[in-house]
Protein backbone atom coordinates (compact mmCIF):
# COMPACT_ATOMS: atom_id res chain seq x y z
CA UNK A 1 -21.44 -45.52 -50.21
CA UNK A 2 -23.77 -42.47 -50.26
CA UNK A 3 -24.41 -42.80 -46.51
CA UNK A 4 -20.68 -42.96 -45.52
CA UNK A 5 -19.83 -40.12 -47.59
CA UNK A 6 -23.11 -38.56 -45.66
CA UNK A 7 -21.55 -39.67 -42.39
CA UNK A 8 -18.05 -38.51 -43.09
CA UNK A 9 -19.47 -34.93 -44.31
CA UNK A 10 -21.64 -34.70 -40.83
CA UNK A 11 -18.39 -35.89 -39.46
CA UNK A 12 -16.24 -33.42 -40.91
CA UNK A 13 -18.76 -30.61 -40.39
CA UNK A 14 -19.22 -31.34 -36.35
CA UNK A 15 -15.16 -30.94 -36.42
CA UNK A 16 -15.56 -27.98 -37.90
CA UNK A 17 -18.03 -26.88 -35.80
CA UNK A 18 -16.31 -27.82 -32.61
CA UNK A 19 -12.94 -26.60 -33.73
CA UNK A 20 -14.99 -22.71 -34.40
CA UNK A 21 -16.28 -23.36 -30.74
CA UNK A 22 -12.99 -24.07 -28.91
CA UNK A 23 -11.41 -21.38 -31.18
CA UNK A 24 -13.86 -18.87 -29.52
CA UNK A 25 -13.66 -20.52 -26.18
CA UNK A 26 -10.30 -20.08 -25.65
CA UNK A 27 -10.11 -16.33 -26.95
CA UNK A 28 -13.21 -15.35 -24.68
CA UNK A 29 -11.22 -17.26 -22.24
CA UNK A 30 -7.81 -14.80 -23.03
CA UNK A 31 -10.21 -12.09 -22.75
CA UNK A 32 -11.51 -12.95 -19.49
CA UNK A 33 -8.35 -13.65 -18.19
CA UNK A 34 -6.92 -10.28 -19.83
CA UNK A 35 -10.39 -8.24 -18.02
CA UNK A 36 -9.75 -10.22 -14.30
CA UNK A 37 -5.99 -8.94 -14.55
CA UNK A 38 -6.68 -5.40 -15.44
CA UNK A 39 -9.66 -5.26 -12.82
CA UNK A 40 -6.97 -6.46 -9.98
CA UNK A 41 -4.51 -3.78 -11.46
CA UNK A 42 -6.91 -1.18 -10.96
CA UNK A 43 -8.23 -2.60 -7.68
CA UNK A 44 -4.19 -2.63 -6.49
CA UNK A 45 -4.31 0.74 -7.81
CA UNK A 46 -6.65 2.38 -6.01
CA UNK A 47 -6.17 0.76 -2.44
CA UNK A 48 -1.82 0.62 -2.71
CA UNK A 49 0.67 2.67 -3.42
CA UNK A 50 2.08 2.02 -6.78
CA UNK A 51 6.17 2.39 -5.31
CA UNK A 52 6.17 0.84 -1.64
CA UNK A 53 3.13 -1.51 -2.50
CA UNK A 54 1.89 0.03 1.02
CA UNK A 55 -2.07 0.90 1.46
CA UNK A 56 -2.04 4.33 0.38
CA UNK A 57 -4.48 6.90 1.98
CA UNK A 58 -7.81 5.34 0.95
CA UNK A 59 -7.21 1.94 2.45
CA UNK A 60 -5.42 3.55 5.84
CA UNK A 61 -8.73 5.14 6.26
CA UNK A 62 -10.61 1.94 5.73
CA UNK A 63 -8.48 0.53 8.23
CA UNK A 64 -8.72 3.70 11.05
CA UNK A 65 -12.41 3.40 10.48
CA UNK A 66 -12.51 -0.10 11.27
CA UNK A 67 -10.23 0.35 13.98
CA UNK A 68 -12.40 3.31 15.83
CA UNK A 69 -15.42 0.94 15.27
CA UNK A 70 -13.38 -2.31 17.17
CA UNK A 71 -12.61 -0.01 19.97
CA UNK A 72 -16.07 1.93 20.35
CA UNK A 73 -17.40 -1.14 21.84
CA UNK A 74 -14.38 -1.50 24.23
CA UNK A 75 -13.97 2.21 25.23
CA UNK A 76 -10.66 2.04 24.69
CA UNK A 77 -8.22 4.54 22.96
CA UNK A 78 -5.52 4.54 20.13
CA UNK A 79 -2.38 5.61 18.49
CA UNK A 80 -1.89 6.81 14.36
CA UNK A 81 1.13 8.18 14.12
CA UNK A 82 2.49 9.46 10.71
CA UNK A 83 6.52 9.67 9.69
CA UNK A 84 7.47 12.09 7.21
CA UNK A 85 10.66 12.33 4.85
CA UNK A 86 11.16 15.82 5.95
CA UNK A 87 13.82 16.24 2.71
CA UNK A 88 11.84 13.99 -0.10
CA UNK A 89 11.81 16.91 -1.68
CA UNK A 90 15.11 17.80 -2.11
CA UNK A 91 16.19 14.50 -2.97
CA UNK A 92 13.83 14.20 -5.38
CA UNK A 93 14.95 17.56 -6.76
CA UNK A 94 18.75 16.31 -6.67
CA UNK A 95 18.61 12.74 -7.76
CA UNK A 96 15.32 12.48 -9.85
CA UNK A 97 12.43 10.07 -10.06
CA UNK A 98 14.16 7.06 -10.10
CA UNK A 99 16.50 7.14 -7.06
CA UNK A 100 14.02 9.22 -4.94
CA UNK A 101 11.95 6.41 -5.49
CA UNK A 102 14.50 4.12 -4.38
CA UNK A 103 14.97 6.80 -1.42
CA UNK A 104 11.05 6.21 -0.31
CA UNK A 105 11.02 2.49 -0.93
CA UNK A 106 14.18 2.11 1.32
CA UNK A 107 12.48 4.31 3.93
CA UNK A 108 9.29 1.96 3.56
CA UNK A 109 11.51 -1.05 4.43
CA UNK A 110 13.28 0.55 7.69
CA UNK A 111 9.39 1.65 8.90
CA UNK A 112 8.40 -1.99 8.84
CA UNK A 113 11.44 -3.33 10.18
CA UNK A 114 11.41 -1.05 13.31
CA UNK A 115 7.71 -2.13 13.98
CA UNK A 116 5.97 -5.06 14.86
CA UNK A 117 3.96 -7.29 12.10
CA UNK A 118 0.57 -6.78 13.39
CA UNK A 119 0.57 -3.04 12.89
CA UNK A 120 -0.35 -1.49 9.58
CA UNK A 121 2.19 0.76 7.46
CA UNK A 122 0.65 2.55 4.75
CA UNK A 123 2.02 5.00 2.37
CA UNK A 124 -0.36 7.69 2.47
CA UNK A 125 1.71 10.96 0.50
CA UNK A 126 4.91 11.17 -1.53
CA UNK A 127 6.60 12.25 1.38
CA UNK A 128 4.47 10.41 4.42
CA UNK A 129 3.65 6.70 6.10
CA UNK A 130 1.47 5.84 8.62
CA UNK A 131 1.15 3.52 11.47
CA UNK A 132 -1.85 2.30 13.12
CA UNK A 133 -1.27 0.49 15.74
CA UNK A 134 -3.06 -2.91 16.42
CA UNK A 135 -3.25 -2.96 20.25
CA UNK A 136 -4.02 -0.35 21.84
CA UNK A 137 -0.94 1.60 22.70
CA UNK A 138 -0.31 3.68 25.88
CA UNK A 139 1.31 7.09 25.63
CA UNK A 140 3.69 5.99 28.15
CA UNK A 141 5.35 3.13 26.14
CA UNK A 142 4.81 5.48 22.66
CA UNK A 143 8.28 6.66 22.80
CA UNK A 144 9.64 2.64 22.85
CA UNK A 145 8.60 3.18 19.12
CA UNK A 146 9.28 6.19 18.51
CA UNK A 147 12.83 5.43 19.26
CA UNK A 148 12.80 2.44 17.41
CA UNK A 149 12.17 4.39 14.25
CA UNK A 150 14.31 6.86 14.76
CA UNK A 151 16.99 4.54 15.36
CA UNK A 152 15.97 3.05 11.79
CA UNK A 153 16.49 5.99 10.28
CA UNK A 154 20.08 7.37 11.29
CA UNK A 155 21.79 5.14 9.06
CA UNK A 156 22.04 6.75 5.39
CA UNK A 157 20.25 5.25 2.23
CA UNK A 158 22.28 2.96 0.26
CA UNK A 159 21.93 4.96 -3.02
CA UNK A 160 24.80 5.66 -5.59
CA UNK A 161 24.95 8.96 -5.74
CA UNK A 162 27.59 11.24 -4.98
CA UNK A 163 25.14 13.42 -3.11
CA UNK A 164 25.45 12.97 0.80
CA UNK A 165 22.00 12.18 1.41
CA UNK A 166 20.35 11.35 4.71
CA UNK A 167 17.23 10.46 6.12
CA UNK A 168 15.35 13.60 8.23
CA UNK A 169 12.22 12.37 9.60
CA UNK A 170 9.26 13.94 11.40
CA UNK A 171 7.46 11.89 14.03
CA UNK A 172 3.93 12.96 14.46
CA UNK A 173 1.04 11.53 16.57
CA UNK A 174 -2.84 11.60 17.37
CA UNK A 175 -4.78 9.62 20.13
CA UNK A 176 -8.43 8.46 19.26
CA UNK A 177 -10.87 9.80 20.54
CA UNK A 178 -8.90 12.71 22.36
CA UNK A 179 -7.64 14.50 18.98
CA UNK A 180 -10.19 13.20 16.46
CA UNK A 181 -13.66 11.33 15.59
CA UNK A 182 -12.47 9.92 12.10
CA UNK A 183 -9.38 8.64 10.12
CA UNK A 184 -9.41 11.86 7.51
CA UNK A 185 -8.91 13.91 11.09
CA UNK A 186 -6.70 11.57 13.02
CA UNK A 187 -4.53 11.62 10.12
CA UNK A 188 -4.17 15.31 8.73
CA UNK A 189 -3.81 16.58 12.52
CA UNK A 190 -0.73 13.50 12.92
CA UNK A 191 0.20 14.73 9.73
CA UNK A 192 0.68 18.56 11.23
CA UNK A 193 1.93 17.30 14.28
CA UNK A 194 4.98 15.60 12.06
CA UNK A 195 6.13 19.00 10.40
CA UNK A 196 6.57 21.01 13.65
């Protein structure tokens, strides 16, 4: 009798014991799982931007970088161009955060729809995307995409708003290595190039 009651109290205290442990278990395991999710969102974060879910500046650069690498060893040249909402502004001014928001993300769409999948679109200001192109572009079929965007663009958002609001864009290019030696450069002189 004395050794069952000494089994059953070993018994009930290696319950207890394991019940503690997969108690803790499964909140270090929330934990985890709540520390992996808010490292991704912060990863996301700093390589995308938060409204388009485009690579924002820092990861276009990654990308031109890598890109000026690949074609080193092929001497070969090519293309960043950069698209800017030329009147972000005012619609943001007019319709607010929300629908200038909508505004960008609709832009974001038409700019991948009017290019092929293999290039990369990134959203790099409030106002600006960029392309980098995957092959290697010539100048002379440049303007086969630069109509293609355009074209993408002539059509108004669909926003409701009683505001007549259209889309004015600025088309701006750079060549690698004629106009720059690194992705900050390429960019900011595409970037001038789209305001004129």
């Amino acid at each position: 009798m004395e050794i069952t009651q000494g089994v059953m109290g070993a018994i009930a205290l290696l319950s207890m014991l394991l019940l503690v442990s997969l108690y803790f278990n499964i909140r270090y395991a929330k934990r985890l799982k709540e520390y992996s999710e808010k490292e991704n969102h912060l990863i996301r974060n700093a390589y995308f931007n938060p409204i388009t879910e485009l690579p924002n500046r820092a990861n276009i650069e990654l990308v031109v970088n890598e890109h000026i690498a690949r074609v080193l060893r092929h001497s070969e040249a090519f293309i960043v161009t950069v698209v800017k909402l030329k009147n972000y502004y005012d619609v943001k001014l007019r319709l607010g955060d929300t629908l200038s928001q909508e505004f960008v993300l609709q832009a974001s769409k038409r700019l991948l729809d009017s290019i092929r999948d293999e290039d990369t679109v990134g959203h790099i200001t409030e106002d600006g995307f960029v392309i980098v192109f995957n092959e290697y572009l010539s100048e002379d079929n440049y303007h086969i995409v630069t109509d293609r965007i355009t074209a993408a663009f002539e059509a108004k958002p669909e926003i409701d708003t009683k505001y007549d609001i259209n889309y004015e864009i600025g088309i701006g290019h750079t060549k690698f290595p004629d106009d720059g030696s690194d992705a900050k450069l390429l960019i900011d002189k595409a970037t001038h190039n789209a305001l004129k």
